[in-house]
C-alpha atoms as a PDB file:
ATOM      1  CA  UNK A   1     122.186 103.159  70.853  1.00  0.00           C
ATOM      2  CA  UNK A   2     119.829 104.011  74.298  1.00  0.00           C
ATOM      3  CA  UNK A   3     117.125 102.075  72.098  1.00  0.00           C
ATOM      4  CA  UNK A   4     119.368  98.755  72.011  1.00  0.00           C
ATOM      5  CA  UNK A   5     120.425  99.128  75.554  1.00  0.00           C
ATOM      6  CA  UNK A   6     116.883  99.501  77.085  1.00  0.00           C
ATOM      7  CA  UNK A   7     116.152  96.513  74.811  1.00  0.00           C
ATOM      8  CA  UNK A   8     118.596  94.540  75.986  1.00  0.00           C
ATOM      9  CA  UNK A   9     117.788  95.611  79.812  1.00  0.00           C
ATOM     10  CA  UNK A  10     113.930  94.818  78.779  1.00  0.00           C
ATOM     11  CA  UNK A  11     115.097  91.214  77.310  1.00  0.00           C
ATOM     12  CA  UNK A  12     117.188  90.300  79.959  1.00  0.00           C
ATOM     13  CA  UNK A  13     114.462  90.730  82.348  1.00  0.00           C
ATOM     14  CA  UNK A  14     111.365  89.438  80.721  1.00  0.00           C
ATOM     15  CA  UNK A  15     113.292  86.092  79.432  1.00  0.00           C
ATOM     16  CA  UNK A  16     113.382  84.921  83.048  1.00  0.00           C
ATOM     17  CA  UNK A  17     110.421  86.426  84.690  1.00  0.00           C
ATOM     18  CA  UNK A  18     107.266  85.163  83.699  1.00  0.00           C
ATOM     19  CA  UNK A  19     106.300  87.924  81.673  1.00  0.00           C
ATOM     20  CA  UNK A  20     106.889  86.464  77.812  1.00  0.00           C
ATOM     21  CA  UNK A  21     110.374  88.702  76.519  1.00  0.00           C
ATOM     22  CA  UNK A  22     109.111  88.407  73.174  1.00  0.00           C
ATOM     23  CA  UNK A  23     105.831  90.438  73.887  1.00  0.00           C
ATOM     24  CA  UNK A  24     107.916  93.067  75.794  1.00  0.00           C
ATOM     25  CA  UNK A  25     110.186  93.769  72.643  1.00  0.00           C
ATOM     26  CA  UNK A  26     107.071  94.029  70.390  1.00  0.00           C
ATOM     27  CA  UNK A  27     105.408  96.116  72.646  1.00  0.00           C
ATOM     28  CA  UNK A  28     108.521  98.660  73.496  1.00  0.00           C
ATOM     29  CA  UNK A  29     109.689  98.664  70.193  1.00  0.00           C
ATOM     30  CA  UNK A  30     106.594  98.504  67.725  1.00  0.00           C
ATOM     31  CA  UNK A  31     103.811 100.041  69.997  1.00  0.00           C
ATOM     32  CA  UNK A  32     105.770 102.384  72.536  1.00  0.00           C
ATOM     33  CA  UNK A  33     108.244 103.540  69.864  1.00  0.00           C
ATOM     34  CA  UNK A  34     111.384 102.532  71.376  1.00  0.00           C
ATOM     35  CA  UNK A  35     113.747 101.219  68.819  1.00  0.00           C
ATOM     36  CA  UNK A  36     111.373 102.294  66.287  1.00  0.00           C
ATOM     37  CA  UNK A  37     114.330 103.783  64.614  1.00  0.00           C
ATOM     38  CA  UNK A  38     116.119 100.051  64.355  1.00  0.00           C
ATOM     39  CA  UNK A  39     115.483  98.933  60.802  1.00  0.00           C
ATOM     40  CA  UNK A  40     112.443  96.402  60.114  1.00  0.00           C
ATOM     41  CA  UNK A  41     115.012  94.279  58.258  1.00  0.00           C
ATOM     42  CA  UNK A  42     117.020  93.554  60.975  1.00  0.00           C
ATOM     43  CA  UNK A  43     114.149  93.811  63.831  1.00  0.00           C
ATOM     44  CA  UNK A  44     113.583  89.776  63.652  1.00  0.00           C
ATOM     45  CA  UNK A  45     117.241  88.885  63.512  1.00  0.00           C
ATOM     46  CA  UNK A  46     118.254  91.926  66.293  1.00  0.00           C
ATOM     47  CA  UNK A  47     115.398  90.091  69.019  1.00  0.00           C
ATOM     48  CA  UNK A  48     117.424  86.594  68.058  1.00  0.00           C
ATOM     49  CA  UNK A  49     120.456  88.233  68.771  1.00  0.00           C
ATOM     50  CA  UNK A  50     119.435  89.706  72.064  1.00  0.00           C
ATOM     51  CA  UNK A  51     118.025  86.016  73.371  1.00  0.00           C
ATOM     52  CA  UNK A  52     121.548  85.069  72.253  1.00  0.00           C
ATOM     53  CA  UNK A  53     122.633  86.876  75.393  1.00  0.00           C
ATOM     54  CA  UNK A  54     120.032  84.999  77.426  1.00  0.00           C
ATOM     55  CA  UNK A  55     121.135  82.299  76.181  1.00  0.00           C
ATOM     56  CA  UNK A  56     124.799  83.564  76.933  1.00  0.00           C
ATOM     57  CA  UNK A  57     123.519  84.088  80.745  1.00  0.00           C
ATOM     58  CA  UNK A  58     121.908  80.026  81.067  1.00  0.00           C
ATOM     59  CA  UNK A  59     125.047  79.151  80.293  1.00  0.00           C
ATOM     60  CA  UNK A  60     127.703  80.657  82.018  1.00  0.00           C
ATOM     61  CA  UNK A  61     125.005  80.997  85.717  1.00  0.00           C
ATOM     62  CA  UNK A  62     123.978  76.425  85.083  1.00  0.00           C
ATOM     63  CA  UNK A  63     127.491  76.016  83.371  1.00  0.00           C
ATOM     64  CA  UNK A  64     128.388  73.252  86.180  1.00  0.00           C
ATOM     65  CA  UNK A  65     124.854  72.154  86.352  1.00  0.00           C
ATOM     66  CA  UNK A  66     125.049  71.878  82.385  1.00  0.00           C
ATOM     67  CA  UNK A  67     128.574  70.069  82.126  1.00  0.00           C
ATOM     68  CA  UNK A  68     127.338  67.400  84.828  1.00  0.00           C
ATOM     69  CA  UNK A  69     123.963  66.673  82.989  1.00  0.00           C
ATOM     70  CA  UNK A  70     125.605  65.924  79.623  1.00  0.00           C
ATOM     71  CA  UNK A  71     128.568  63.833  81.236  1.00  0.00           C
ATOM     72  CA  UNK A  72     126.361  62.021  83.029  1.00  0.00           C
ATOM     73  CA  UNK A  73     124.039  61.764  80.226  1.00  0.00           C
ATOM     74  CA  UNK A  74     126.483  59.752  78.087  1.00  0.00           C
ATOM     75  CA  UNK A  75     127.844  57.854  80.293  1.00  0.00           C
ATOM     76  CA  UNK A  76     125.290  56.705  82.701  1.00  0.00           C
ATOM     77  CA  UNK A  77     121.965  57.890  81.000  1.00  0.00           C
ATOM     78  CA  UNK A  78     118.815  57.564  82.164  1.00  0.00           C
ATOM     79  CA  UNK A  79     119.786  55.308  85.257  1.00  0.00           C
ATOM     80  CA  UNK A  80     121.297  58.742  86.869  1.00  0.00           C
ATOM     81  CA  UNK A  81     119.138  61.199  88.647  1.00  0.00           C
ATOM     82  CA  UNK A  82     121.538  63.849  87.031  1.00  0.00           C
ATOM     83  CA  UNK A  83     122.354  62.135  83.848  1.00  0.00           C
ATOM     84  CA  UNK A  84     118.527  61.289  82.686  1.00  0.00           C
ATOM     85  CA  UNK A  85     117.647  65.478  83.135  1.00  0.00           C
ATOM     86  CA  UNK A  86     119.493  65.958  79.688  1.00  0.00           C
ATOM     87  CA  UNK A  87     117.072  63.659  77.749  1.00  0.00           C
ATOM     88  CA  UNK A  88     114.432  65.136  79.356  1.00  0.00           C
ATOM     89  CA  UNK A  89     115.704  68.042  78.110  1.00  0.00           C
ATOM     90  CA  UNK A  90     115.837  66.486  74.603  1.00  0.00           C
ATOM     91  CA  UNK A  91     112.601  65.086  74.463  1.00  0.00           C
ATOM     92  CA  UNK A  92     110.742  68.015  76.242  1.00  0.00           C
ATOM     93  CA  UNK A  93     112.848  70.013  73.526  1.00  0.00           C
ATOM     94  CA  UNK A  94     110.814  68.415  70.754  1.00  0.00           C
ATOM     95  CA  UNK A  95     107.174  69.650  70.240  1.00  0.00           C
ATOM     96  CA  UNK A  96     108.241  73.428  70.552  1.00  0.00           C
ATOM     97  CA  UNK A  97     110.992  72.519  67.905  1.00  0.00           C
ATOM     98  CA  UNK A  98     108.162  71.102  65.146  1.00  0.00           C
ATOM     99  CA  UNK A  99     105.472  73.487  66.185  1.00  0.00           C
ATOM    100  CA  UNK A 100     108.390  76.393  65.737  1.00  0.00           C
ATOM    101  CA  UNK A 101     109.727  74.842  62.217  1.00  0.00           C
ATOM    102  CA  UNK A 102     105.738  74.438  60.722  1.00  0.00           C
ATOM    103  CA  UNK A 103     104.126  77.210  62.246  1.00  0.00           C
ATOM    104  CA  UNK A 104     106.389  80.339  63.303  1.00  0.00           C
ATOM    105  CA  UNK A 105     106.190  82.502  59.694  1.00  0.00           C
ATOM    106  CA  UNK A 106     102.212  82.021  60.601  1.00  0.00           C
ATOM    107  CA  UNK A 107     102.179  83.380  64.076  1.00  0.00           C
ATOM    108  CA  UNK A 108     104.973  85.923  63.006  1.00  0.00           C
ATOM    109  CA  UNK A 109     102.418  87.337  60.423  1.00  0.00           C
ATOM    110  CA  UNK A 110      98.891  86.783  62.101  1.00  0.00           C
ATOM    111  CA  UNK A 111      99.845  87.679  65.751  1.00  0.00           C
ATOM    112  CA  UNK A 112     103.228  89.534  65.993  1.00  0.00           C
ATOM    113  CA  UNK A 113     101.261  92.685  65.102  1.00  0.00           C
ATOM    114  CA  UNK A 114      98.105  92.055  66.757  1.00  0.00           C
ATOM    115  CA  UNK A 115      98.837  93.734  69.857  1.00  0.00           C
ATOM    116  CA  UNK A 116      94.623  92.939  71.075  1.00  0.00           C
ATOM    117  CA  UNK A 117      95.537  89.407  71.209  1.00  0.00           C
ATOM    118  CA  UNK A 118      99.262  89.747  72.679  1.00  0.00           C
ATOM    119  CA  UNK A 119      97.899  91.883  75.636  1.00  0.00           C
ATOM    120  CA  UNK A 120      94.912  88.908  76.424  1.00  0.00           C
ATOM    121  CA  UNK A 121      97.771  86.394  76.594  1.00  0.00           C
ATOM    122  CA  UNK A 122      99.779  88.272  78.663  1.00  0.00           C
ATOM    123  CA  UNK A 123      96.461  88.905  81.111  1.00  0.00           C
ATOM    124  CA  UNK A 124      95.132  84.867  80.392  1.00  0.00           C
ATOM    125  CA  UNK A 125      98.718  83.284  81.181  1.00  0.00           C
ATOM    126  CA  UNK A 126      99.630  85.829  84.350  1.00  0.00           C
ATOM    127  CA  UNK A 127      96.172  84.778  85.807  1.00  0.00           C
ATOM    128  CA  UNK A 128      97.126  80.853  84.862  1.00  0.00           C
ATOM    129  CA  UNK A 129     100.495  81.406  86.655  1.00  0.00           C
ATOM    130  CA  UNK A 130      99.050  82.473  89.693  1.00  0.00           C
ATOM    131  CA  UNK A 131      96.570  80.184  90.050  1.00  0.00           C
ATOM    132  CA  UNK A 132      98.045  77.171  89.243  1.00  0.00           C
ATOM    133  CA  UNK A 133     101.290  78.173  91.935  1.00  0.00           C
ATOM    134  CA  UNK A 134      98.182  78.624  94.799  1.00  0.00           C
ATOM    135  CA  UNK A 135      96.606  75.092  94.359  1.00  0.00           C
ATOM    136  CA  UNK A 136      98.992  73.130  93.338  1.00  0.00           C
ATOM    137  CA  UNK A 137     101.157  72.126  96.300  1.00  0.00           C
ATOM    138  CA  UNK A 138     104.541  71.726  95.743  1.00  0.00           C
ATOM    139  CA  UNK A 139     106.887  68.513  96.999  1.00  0.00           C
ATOM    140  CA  UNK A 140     108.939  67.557  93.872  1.00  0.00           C
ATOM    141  CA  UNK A 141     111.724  68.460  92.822  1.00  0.00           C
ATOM    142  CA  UNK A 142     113.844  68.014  89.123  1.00  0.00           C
ATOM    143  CA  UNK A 143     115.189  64.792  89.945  1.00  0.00           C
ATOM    144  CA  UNK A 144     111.302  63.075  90.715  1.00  0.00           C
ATOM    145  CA  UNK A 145     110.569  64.367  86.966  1.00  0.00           C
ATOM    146  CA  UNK A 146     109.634  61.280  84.920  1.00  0.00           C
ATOM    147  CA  UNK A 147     109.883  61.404  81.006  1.00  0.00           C
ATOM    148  CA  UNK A 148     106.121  61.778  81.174  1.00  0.00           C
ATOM    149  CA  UNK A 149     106.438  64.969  82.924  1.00  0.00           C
ATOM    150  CA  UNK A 150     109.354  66.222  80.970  1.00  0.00           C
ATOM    151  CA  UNK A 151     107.365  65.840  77.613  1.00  0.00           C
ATOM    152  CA  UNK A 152     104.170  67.171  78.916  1.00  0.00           C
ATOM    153  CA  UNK A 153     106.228  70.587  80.065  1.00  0.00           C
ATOM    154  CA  UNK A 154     107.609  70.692  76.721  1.00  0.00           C
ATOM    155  CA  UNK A 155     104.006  70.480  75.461  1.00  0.00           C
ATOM    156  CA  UNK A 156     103.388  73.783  77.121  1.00  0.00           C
ATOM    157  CA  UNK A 157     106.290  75.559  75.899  1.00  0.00           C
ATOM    158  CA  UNK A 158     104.504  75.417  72.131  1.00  0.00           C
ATOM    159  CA  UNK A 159     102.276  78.327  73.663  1.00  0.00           C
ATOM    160  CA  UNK A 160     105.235  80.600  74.306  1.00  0.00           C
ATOM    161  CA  UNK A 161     105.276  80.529  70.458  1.00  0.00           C
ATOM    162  CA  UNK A 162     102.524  82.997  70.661  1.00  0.00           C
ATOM    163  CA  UNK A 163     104.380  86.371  72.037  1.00  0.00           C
ATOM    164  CA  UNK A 164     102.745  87.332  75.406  1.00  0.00           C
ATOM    165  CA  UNK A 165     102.136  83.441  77.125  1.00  0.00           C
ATOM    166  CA  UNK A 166     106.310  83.164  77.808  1.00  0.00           C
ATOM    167  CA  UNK A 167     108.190  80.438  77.935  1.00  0.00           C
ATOM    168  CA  UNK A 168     109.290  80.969  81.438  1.00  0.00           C
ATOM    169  CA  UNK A 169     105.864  81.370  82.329  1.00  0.00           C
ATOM    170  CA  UNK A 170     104.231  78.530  80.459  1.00  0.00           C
ATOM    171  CA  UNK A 171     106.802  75.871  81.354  1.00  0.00           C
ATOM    172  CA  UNK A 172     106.713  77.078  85.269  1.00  0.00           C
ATOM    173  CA  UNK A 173     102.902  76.507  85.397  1.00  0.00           C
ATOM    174  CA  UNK A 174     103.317  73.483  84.283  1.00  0.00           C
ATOM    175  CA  UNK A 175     105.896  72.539  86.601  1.00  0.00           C
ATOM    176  CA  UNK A 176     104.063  73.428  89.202  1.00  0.00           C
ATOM    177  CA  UNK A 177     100.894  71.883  87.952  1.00  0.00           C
ATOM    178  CA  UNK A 178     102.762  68.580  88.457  1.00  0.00           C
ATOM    179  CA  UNK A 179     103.698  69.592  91.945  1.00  0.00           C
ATOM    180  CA  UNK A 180     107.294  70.683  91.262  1.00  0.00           C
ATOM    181  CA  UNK A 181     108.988  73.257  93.498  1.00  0.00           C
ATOM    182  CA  UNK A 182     108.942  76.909  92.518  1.00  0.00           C
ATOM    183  CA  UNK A 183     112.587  76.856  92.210  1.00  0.00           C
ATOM    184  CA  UNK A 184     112.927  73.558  90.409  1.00  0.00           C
ATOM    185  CA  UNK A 185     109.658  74.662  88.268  1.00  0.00           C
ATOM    186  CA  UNK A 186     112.367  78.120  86.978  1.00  0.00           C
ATOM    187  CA  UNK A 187     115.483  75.794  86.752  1.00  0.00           C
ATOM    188  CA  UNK A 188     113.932  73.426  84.743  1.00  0.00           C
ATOM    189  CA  UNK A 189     111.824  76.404  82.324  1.00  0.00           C
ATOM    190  CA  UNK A 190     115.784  77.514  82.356  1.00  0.00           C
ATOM    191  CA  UNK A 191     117.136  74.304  81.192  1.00  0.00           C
ATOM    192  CA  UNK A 192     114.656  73.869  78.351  1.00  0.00           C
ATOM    193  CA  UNK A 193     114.765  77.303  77.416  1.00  0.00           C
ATOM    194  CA  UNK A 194     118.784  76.888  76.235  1.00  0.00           C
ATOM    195  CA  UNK A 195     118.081  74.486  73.474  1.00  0.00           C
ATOM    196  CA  UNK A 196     114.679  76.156  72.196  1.00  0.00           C
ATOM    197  CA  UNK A 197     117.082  79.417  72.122  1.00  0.00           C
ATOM    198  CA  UNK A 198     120.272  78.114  70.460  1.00  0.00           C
ATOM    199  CA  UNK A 199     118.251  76.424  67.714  1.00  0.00           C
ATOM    200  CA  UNK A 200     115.950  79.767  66.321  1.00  0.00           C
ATOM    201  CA  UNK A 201     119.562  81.409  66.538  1.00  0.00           C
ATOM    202  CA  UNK A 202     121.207  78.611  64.741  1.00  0.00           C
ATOM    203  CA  UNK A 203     118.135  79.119  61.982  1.00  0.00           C
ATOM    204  CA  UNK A 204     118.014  82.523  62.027  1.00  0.00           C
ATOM    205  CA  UNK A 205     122.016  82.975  61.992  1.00  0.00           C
ATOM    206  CA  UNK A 206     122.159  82.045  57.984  1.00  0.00           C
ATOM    207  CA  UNK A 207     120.238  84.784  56.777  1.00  0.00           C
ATOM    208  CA  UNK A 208     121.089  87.596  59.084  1.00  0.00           C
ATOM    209  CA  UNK A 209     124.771  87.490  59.159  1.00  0.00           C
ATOM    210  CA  UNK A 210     124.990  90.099  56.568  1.00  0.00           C
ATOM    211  CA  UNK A 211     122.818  92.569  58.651  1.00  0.00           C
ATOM    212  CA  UNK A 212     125.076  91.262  61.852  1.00  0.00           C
ATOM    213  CA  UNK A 213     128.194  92.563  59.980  1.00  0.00           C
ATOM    214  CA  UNK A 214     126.798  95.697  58.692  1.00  0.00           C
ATOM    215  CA  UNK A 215     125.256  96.812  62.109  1.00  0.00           C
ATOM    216  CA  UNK A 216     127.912  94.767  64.134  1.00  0.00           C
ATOM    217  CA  UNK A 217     127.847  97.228  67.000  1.00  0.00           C
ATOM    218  CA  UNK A 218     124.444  97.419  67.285  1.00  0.00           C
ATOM    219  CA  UNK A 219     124.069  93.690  67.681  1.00  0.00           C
ATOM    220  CA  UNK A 220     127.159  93.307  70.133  1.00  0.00           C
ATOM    221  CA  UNK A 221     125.618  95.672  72.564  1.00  0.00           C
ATOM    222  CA  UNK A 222     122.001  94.133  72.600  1.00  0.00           C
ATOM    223  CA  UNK A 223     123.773  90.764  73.396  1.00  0.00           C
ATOM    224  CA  UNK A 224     126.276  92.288  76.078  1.00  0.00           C
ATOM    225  CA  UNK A 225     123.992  94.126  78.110  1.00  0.00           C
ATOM    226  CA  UNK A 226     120.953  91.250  77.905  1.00  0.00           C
ATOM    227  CA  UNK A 227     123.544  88.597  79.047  1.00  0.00           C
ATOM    228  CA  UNK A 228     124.661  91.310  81.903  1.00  0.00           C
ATOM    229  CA  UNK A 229     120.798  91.764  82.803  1.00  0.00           C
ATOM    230  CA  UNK A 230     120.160  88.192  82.285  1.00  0.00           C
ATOM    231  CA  UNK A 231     122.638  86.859  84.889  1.00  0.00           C
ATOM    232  CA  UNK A 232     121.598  89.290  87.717  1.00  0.00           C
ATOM    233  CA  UNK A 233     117.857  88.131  86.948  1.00  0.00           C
ATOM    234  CA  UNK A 234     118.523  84.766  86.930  1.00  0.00           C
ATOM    235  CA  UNK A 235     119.926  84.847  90.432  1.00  0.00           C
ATOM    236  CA  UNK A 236     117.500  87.285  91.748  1.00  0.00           C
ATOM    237  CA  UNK A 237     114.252  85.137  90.406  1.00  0.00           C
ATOM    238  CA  UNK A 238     116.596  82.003  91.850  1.00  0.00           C
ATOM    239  CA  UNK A 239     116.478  83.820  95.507  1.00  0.00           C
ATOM    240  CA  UNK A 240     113.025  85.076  94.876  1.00  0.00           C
ATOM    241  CA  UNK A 241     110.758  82.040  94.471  1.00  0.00           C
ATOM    242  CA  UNK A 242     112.189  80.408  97.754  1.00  0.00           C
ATOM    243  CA  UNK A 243     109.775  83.024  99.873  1.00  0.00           C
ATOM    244  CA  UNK A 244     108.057  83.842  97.014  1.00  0.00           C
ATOM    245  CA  UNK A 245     104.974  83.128  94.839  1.00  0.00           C
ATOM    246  CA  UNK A 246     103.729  84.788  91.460  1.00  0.00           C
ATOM    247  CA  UNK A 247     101.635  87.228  92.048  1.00  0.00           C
ATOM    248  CA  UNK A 248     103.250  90.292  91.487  1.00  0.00           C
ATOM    249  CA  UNK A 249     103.982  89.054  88.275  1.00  0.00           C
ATOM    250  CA  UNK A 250     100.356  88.101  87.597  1.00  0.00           C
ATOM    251  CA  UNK A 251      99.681  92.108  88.698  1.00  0.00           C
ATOM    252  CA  UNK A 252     102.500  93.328  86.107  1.00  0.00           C
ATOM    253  CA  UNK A 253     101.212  91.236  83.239  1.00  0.00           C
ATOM    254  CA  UNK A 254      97.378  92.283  83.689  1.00  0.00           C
ATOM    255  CA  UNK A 255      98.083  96.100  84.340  1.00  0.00           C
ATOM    256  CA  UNK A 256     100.540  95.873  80.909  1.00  0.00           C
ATOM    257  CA  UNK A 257      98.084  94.392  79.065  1.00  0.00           C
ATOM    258  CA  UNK A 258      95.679  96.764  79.592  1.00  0.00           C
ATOM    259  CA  UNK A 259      97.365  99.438  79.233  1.00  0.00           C
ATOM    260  CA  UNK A 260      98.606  98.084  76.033  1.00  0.00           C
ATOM    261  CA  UNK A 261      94.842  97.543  75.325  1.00  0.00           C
ATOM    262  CA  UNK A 262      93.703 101.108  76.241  1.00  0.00           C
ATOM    263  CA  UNK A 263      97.052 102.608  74.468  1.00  0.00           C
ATOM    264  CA  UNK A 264      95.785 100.563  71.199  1.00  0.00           C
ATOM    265  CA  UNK A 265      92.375 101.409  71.397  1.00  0.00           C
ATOM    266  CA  UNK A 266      93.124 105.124  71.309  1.00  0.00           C
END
């Protein structure tokens, strides 16, 4: 049970900071040892359930930003500055949806193992992060997005498929590669990140909910304490990134992966 509640804390961090969740869980669970004891049956479906507390803590932190986009979105569309956001959301939704339906057994197999290749990305994409927040200046914010910019940020979001990149990460850069506010660049990676979330539970949810039942209390504290962790980071990386830039993340990322190289290696 300390194994699911330092993988919940270690989810509910990394889903918001750029430093790619998924690669933290492989790397503390499969490479460290912790959680090596939770079965490999129910290791897929027990990560799904503990970005169902993420997705738990978008939720309930956006819930009036949420509730505003969609009725907006029906009943004034795209001619709202608040209403149009929720088919941005839908559209910038849709290439990590195929890419994720076609090609996530293949990356589960080829790369979720390869721990070489998961500690490059997490170097390659905290060095991309950083750069890309120093040159690009920032003077937009979610509402100048056009559908153009919405699609091409949901374009980037097919890297996070690839445990180490991040969603958060990926979808920031390239927020902020088309000149969007730090801030906006997070709330709008936090916005697309809801749907991406709710659908691989949705998919996974129909062949795990026998192992849910049988380990019931193993799942339900994974999702309680990375929706706990989730909401404080949220707000924290909310109040960061308005003084802020990324490189202390960029400095995390490159010292974990090579450590994670060096720890491999030996």
């Amino acid at each position: 049970m300390l194994s699911v509640i330092i993988l919940g804390f270690i989810q509910g961090i990394a889903e918001f900071l750029p430093i790619s969740s998924s690669a933290h869980l492989i790397i503390f669970r499969d490479l460290f040892g912790i959680g090596s004891n939770i079965s490999s049956d129910i290791a897929m479906s027990f990560d799904i359930a503990l970005h169902f507390g993420t997705l738990l803590a978008i939720g309930i932190y956006f819930f009036k930003d949420f509730i505003t986009m969609i009725k907006k979105g029906f009943t004034k569309g795209v001619k709202d500055k608040e209403g149009k956001i929720l088919w941005y959301i839908v559209v910038a939704t849709i290439p990590a949806a195929i890419f994720g339906v076609l090609f996530e057994e293949v990356i589960e197999n080829a790369i979720r193992s390869n721990f070489i290749l998961i500690a490059c990305a997490l170097i390659v994409m905290g060095i991309i992060i950083y750069l890309v927040d120093r040159y690009f200046k920032a003077k937009r914010e979610i509402s100048d997005l056009t559908l153009k910019d919405a699609f091409l940020i949901g374009c980037s979001q097919v890297f996070a498929l690839i445990p180490g990149f991040s969603r958060s990460g990926t979808t920031i850069a390239a927020g902020r590669c088309l000149k969007l506010k730090r801030e906006d660049a997070a709330k709008f990676s936090f916005f697309l990140s809801a749907p991406v979330i709710l659908g691989a539970v949705i998919l996974d949810l129909k062949d795990s909910i026998g192992a849910i039942m049988a380990n019931f209390s193993t799942f339900a504290v994974g999702i309680l304490v990375s929706f706990i962790v989730g909401i404080l980071c949220i707000k924290f990386l909310m109040k960061y990134l308005k003084k802020h830039d990324f490189k202390v993340f960029m400095w995390y990322r490159l010292i974990l992966g090579i450590i994670v190289i060096i720890w491999t290696l030996i």
